[in-house]
Protein backbone atom coordinates (compact mmCIF):
# COMPACT_ATOMS: atom_id res chain seq x y z
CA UNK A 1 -14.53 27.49 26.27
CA UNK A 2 -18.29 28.69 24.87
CA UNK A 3 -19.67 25.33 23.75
CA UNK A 4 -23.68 24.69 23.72
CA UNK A 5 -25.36 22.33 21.83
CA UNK A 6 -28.67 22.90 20.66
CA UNK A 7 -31.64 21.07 19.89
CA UNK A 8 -31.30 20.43 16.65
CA UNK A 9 -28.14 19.34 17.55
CA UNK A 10 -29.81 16.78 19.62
CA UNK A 11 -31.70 15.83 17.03
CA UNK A 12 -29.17 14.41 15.09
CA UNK A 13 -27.45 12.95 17.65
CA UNK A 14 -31.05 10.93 17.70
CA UNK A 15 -30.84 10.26 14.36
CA UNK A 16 -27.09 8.99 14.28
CA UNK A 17 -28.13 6.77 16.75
CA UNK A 18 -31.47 5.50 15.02
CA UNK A 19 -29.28 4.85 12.23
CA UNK A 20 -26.75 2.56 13.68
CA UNK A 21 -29.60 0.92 15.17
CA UNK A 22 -30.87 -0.02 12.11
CA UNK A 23 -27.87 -0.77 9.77
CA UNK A 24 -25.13 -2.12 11.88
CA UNK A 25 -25.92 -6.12 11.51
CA UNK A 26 -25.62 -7.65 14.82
CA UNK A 27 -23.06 -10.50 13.31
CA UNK A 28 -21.01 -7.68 12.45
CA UNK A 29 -21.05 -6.04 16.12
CA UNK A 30 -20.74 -9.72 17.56
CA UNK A 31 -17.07 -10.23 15.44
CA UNK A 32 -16.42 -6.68 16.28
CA UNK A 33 -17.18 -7.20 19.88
CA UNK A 34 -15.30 -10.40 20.56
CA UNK A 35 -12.14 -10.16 17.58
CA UNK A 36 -11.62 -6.25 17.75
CA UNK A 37 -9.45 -5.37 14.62
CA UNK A 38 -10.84 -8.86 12.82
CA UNK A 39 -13.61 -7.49 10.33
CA UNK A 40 -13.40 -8.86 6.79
CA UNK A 41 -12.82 -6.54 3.80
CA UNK A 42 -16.10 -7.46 2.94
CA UNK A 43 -17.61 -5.78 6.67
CA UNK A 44 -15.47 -2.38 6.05
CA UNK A 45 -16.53 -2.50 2.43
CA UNK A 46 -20.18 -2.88 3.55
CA UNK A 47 -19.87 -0.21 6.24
CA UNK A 48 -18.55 2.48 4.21
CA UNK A 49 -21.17 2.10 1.65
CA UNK A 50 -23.65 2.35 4.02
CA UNK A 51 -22.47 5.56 5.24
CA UNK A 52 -22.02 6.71 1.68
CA UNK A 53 -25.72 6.19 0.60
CA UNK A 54 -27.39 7.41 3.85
CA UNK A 55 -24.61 11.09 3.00
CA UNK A 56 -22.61 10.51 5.38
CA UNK A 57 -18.97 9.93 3.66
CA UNK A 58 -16.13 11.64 3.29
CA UNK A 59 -16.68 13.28 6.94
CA UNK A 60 -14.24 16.25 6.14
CA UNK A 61 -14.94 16.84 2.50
CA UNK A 62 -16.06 20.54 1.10
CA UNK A 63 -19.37 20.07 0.03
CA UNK A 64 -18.33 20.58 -3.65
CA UNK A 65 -16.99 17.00 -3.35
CA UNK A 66 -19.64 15.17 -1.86
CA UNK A 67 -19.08 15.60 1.86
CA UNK A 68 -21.91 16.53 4.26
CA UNK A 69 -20.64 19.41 5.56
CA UNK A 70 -20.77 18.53 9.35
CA UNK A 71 -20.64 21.00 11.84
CA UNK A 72 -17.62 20.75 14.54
CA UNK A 73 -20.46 19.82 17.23
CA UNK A 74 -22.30 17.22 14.59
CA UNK A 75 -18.86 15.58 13.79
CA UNK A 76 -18.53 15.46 17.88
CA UNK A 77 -21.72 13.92 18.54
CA UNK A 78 -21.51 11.78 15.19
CA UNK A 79 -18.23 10.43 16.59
CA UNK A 80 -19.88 9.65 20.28
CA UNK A 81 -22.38 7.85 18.73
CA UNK A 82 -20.17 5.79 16.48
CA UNK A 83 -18.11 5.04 19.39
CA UNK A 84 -20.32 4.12 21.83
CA UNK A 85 -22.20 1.68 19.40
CA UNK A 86 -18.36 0.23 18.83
CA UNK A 87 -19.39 0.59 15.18
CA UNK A 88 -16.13 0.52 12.36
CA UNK A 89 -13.97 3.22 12.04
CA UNK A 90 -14.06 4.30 8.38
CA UNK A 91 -10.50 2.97 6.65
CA UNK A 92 -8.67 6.37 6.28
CA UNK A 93 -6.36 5.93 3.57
CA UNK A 94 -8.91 6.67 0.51
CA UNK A 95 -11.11 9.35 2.50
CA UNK A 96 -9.15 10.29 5.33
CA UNK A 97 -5.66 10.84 3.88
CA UNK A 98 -5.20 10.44 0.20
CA UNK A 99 -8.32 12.30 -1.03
CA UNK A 100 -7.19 15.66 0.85
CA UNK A 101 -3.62 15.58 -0.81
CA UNK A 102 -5.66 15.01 -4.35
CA UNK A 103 -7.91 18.19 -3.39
CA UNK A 104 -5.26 20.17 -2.31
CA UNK A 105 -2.97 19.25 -5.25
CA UNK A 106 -4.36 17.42 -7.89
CA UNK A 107 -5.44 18.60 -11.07
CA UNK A 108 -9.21 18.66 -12.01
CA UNK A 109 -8.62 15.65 -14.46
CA UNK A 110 -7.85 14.07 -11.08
CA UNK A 111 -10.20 14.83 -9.20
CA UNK A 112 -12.67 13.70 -11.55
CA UNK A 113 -11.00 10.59 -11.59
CA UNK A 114 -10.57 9.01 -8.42
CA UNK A 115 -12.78 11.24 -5.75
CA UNK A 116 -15.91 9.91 -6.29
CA UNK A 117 -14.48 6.44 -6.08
CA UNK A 118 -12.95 7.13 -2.85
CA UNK A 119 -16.21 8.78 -1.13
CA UNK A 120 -18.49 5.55 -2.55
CA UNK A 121 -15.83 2.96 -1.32
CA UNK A 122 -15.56 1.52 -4.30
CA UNK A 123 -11.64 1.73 -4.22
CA UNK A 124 -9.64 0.37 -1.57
CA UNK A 125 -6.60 2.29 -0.91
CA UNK A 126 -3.70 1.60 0.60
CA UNK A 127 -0.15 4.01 1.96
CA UNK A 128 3.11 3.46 0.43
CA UNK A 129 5.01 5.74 3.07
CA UNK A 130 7.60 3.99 5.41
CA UNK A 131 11.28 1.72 3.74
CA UNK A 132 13.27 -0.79 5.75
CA UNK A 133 15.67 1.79 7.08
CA UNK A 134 13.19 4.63 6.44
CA UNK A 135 10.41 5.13 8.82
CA UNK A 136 10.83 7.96 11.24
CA UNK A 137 12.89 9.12 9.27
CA UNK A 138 11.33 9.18 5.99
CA UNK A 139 13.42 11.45 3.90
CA UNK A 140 15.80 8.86 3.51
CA UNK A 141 13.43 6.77 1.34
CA UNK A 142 15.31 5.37 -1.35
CA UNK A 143 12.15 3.55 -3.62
CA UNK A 144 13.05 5.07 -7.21
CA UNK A 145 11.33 6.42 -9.52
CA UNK A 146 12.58 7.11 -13.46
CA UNK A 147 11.16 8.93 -15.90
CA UNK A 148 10.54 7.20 -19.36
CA UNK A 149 9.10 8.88 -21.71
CA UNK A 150 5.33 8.90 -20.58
CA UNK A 151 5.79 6.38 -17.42
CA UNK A 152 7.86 6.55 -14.28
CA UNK A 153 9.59 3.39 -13.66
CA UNK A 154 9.54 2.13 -9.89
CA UNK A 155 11.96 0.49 -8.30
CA UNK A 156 12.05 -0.35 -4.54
CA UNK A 157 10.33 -1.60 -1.16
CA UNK A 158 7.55 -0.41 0.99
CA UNK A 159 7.01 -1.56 4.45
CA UNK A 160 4.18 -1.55 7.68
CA UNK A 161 1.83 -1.05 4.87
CA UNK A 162 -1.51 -2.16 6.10
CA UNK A 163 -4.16 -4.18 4.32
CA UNK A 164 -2.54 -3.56 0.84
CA UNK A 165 -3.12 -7.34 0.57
CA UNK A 166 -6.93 -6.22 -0.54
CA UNK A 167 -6.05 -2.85 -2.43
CA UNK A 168 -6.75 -1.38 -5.71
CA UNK A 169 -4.49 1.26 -5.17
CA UNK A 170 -1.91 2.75 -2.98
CA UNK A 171 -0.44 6.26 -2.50
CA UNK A 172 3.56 6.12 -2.53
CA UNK A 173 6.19 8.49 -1.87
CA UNK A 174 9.30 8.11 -4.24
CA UNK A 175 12.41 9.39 -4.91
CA UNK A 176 12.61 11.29 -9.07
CA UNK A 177 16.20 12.64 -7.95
CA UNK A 178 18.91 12.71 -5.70
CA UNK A 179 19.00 15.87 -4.06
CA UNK A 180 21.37 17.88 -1.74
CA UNK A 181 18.53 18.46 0.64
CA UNK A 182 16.69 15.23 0.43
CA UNK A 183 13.24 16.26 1.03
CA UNK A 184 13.48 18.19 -2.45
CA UNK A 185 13.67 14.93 -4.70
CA UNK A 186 10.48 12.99 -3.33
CA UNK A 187 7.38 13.14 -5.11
CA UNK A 188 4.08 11.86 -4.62
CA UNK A 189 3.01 8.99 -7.24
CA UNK A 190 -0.13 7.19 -7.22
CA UNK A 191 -0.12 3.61 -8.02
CA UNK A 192 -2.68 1.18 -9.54
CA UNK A 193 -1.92 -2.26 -7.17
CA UNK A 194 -2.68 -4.72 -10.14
CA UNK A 195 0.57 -3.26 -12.44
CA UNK A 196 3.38 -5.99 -13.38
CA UNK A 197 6.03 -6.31 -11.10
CA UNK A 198 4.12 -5.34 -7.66
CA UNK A 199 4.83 -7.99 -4.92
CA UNK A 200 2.50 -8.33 -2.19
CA UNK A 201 4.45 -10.11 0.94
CA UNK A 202 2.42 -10.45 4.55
CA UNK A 203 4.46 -9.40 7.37
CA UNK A 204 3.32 -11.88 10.45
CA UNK A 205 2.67 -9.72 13.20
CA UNK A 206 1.76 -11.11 16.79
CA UNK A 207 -1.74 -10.23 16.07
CA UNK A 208 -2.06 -12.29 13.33
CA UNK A 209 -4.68 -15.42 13.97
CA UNK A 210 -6.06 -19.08 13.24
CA UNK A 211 -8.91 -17.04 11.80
CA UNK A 212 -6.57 -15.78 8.65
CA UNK A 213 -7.02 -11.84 10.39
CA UNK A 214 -3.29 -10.24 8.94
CA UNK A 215 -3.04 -6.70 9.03
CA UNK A 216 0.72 -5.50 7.80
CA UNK A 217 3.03 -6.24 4.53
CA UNK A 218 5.85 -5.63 2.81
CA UNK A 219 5.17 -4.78 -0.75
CA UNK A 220 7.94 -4.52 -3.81
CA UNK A 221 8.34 -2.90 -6.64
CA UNK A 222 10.52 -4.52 -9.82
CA UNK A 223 10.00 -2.33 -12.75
CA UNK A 224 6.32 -1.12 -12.10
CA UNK A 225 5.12 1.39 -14.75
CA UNK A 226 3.82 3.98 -13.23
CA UNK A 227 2.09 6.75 -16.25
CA UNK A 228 3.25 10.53 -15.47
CA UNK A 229 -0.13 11.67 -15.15
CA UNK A 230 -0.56 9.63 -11.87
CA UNK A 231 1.88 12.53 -10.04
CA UNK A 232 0.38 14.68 -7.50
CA UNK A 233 1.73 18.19 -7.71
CA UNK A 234 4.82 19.00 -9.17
CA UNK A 235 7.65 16.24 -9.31
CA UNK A 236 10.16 16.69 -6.25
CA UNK A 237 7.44 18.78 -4.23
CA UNK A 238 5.90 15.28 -2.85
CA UNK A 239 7.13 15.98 0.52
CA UNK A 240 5.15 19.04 0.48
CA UNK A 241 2.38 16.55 0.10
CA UNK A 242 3.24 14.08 2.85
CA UNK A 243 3.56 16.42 5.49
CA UNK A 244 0.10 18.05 4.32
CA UNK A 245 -1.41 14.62 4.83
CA UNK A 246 0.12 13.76 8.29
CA UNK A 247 -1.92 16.59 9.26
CA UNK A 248 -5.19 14.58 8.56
CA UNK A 249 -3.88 10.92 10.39
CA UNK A 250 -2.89 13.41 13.21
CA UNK A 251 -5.65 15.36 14.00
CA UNK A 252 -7.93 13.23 15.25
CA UNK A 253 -10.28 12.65 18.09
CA UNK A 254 -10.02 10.15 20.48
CA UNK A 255 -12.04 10.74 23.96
CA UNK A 256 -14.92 8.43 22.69
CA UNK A 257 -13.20 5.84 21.24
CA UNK A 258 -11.00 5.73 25.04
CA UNK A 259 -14.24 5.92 27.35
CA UNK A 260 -15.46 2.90 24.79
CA UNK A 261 -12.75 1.32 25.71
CA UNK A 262 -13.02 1.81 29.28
CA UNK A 263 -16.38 0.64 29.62
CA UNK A 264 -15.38 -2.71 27.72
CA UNK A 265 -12.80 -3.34 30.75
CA UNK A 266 -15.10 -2.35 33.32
CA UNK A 267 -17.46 -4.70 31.70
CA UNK A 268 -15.19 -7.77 31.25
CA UNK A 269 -13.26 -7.20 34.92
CA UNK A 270 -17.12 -7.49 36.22
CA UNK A 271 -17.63 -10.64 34.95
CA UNK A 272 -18.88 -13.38 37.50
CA UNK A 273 -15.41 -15.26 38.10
CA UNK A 274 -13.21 -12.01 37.43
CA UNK A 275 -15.44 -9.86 39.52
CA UNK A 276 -12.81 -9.65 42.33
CA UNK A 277 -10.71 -6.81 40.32
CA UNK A 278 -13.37 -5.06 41.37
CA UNK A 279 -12.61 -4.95 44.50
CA UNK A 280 -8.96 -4.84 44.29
CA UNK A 281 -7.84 -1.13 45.67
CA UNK A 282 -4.92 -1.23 43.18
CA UNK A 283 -6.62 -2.20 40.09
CA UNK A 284 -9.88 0.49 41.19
CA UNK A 285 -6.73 3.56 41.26
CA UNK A 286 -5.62 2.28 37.69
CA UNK A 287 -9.16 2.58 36.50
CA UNK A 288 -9.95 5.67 38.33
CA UNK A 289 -6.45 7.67 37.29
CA UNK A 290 -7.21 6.69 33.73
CA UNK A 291 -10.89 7.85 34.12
CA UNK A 292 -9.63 10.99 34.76
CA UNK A 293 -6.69 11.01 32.04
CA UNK A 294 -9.40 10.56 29.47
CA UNK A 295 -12.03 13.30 31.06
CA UNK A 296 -9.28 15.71 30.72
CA UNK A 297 -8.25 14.29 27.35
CA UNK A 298 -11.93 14.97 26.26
CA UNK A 299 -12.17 18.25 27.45
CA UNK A 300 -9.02 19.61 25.22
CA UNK A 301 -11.10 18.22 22.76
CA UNK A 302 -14.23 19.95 23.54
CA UNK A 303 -11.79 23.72 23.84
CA UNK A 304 -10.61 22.49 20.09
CA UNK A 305 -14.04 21.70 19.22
CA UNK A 306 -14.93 25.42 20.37
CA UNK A 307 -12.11 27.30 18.59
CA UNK A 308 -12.94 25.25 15.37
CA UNK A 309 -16.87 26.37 16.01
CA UNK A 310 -15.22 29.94 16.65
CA UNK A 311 -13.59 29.87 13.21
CA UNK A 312 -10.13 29.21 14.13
CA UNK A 313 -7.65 26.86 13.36
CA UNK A 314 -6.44 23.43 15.25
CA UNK A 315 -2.45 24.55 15.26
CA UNK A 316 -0.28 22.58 17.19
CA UNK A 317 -2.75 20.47 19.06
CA UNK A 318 -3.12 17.93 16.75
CA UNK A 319 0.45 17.16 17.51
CA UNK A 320 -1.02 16.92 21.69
CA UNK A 321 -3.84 15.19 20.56
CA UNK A 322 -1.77 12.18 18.64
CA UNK A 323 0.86 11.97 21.91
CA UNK A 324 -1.74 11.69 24.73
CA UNK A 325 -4.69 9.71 22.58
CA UNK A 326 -2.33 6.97 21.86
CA UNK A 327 -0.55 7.08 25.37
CA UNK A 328 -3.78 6.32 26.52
CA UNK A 329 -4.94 3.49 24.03
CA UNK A 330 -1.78 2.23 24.83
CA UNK A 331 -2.38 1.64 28.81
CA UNK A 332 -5.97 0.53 28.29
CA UNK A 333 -5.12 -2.30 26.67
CA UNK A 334 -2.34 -2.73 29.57
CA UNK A 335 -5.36 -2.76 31.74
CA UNK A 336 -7.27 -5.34 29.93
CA UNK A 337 -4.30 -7.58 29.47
CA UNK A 338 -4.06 -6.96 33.47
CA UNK A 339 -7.61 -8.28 34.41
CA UNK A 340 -7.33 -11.38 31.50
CA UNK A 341 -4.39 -12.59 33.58
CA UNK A 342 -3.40 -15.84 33.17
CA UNK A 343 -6.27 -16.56 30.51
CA UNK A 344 -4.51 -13.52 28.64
CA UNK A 345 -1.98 -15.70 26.63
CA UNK A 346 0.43 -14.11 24.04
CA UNK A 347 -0.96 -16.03 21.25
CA UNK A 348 -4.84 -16.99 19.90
CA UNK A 349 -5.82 -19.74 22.31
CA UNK A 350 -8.93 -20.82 19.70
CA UNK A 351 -11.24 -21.64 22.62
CA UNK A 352 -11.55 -22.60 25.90
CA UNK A 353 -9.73 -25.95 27.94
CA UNK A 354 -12.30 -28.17 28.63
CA UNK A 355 -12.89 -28.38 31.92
CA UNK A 356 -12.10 -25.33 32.99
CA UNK A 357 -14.36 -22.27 34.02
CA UNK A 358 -13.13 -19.86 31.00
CA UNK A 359 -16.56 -19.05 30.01
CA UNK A 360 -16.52 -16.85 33.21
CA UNK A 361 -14.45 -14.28 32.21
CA UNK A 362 -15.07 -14.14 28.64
CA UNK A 363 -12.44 -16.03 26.82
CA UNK A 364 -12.77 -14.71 23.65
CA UNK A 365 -11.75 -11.21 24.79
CA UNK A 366 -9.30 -13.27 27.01
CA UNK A 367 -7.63 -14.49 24.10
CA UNK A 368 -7.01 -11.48 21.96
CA UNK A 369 -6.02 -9.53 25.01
CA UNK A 370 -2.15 -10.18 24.45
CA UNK A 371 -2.07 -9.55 20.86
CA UNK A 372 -4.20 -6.26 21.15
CA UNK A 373 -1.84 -4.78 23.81
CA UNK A 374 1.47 -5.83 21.27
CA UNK A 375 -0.28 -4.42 18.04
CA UNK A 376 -1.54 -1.01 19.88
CA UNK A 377 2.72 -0.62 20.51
CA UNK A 378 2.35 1.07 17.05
CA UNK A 379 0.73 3.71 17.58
CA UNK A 380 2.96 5.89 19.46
CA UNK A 381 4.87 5.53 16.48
CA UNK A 382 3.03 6.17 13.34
CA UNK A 383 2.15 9.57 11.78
CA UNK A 384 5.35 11.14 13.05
CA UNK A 385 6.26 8.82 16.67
CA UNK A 386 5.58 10.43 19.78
CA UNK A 387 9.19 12.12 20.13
CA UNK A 388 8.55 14.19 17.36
CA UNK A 389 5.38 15.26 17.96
CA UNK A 390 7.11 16.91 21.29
CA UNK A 391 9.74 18.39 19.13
CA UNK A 392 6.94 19.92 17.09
CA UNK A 393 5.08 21.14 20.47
CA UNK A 394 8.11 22.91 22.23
CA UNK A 395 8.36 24.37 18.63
CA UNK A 396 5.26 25.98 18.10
CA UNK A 397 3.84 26.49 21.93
CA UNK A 398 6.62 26.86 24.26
CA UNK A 399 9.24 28.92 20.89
CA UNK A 400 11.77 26.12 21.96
């Protein structure tokens, strides 16, 4: 690995930092802080067009379209910066996921039309991917959709779709024919979330809180008009789409967001009245093992981050990246759930019993402890679950 940064590079690390300083509203960090996951549409909204106006959007665009052309060591120390501030994570369905496919794909008409919404946030997308009965495996989707005349006519249910309750828009995969090989009759429609006939329904998830914070639905389609010109690519080449995509909600890093994570733990298990974790041997080796999981975790990173500064291309270690970065979320929140204890209660306990010392270990962490480590079950599973991300490893590194 030949990886140096340089002054300049430095330099705006300083800068990144300056600027969270002075634009991330300490309300904002306090409800981040104490309700991770809780932020209003509103915050995210507010966030993003922040970023946006100081050039910072669309993290991954070409330059053509607006991005700001980061180099793989300012996107590194960009990302530190975010994470160790705990700032938002930008939504990635507009810039992240859907504006790559339109790029790739689209037609120039299209790209006029709904990219520089996405990089100023003034669109809020949402994914129409997984189908009761069609998640991992999501060539079996069965949502229709039938040509007339100048419209496609959509029929059918999406599911796990998350915050679609505040979107304008949504990306959806959907079946224009029945196929032999199924992958060869799904194509890739995008859908304006005000048409007739689309049915919003919130799917109550453990996470879900006195506060109104509900992440997931279940939206359905009766009879949606959907005009022809809203297809990306050719019809029946959408999975050709969807598996170009997955490569962007793959591929991403994690190190900083984990050693965030880790410090919030050490933090709260410090706490006077909790301190004693401390000093348990047991809980110490958890924190220590995981320590090191994560160091080693960043370093693949930092090889990536050198091949990508050398020119080359990611390959197959997105695929590691996605396993291990969510293994690891995953057992961090085991930890925190661990060092709550009994104040760690599977449901929002809205404050503290009077009379009782809760104050001492932080009960508002306390209390979204349990949910946290339920929701963050997910993740293993989404973008391809971790089984298939193996398959697609022994593949491509080991010929398998």
């Amino acid at each position: 690995m030949d990886l140096q940064f340089t002054e300049e590079d430095f330099q705006f690390q300083k800068e990144v930092h300056d600027w969270i300083d002075e634009n991330y509203p300490a309300e904002m960090r306090k409800r981040k802080a104490n309700r991770p996951g809780h932020l209003t549409r509103e915050d995210h909204v507010y966030w993003q067009q922040a970023l946006y106006a100081k050039g910072w959007a669309g993290l991954n665009w070409p330059a053509e379209y607006g991005g700001p052309e980061f180099t793989p060591t300012q996107q590194y120390l960009y990302d530190l910066e975010m994470a160790s501030a705990d700032a938002p994570m930008v939504l990635p369905f507009g810039q992240g996921m859907v504006a790559p496919v339109i790029m790739k794909f689209g037609t120039e008409a299209q790209k006029a039309k709904y990219l520089p919404d996405i990089l100023s946030s003034k669109v809020w997308w949402c994914q129409g991917y997984s189908e009761p009965g069609a998640g991992s495996d999501l060539a079996s989707l069965r949502t229709k959709a039938v040509r007339d005349g100048d419209a496609y006519i959509i029929n059918g249910t999406k599911t796990w779709n998350t915050l679609g309750q505040f979107a304008d828009m949504i990306f959806c995969l959907v079946r224009t024919s029945d196929e032999e090989i199924r992958q060869m009759g799904i194509s890739f429609l995008l859908i304006d979330m005000t048409s007739p006939g689309i049915d919003v329904v919130p799917i109550k998830t453990i996470d879900c809180s006195a506060d109104g914070h509900q992440e997931i639905n279940m939206i359905h389609f009766t009879d949606v008009r959907v005009p022809v010109d809203n297809l990306i690519g050719e019809e029946g080449k959408g999975w050709t789409c969807a598996k170009y995509l997955l490569e962007f909600e793959r591929g991403n890093a994690y190190s900083h967001g984990l050693k965030a994570a880790l410090r919030s733990i050490r933090q709260f298990a410090s706490i006077e009245g909790s301190g004693e974790l401390l000093s348990d041997p047991d809980y110490l080796r958890k924190l220590s093992e995981i320590e090191i999981d994560i160091s080693a975790m960043e370093f693949t990173e930092l090889r990536i981050l050198s091949s990508l500064s050398a020119g080359k291309n990611v390959g197959p270690e997105s695929s590691l990246l996605k396993c291990r970065g969510t293994e690891l979320q995953q057992r961090l929140t085991e930890l925190m759930l661990e060092a709550t204890g009994n104040y760690g209660v599977p449901f929002d306990n809205p404050a503290p019993v009077k009379g009782l010392n809760h104050e001492a270990i932080g009960p508002e962490r306390a209390t979204v402890a349990a949910p946290n480590y339920f929701n963050t079950r997910k993740v293993s599973i989404y973008a391809g679950s971790n089984e298939i991300q193996r398959n697609i490893m022994a593949k491509m590194v080991l010929g398998l």
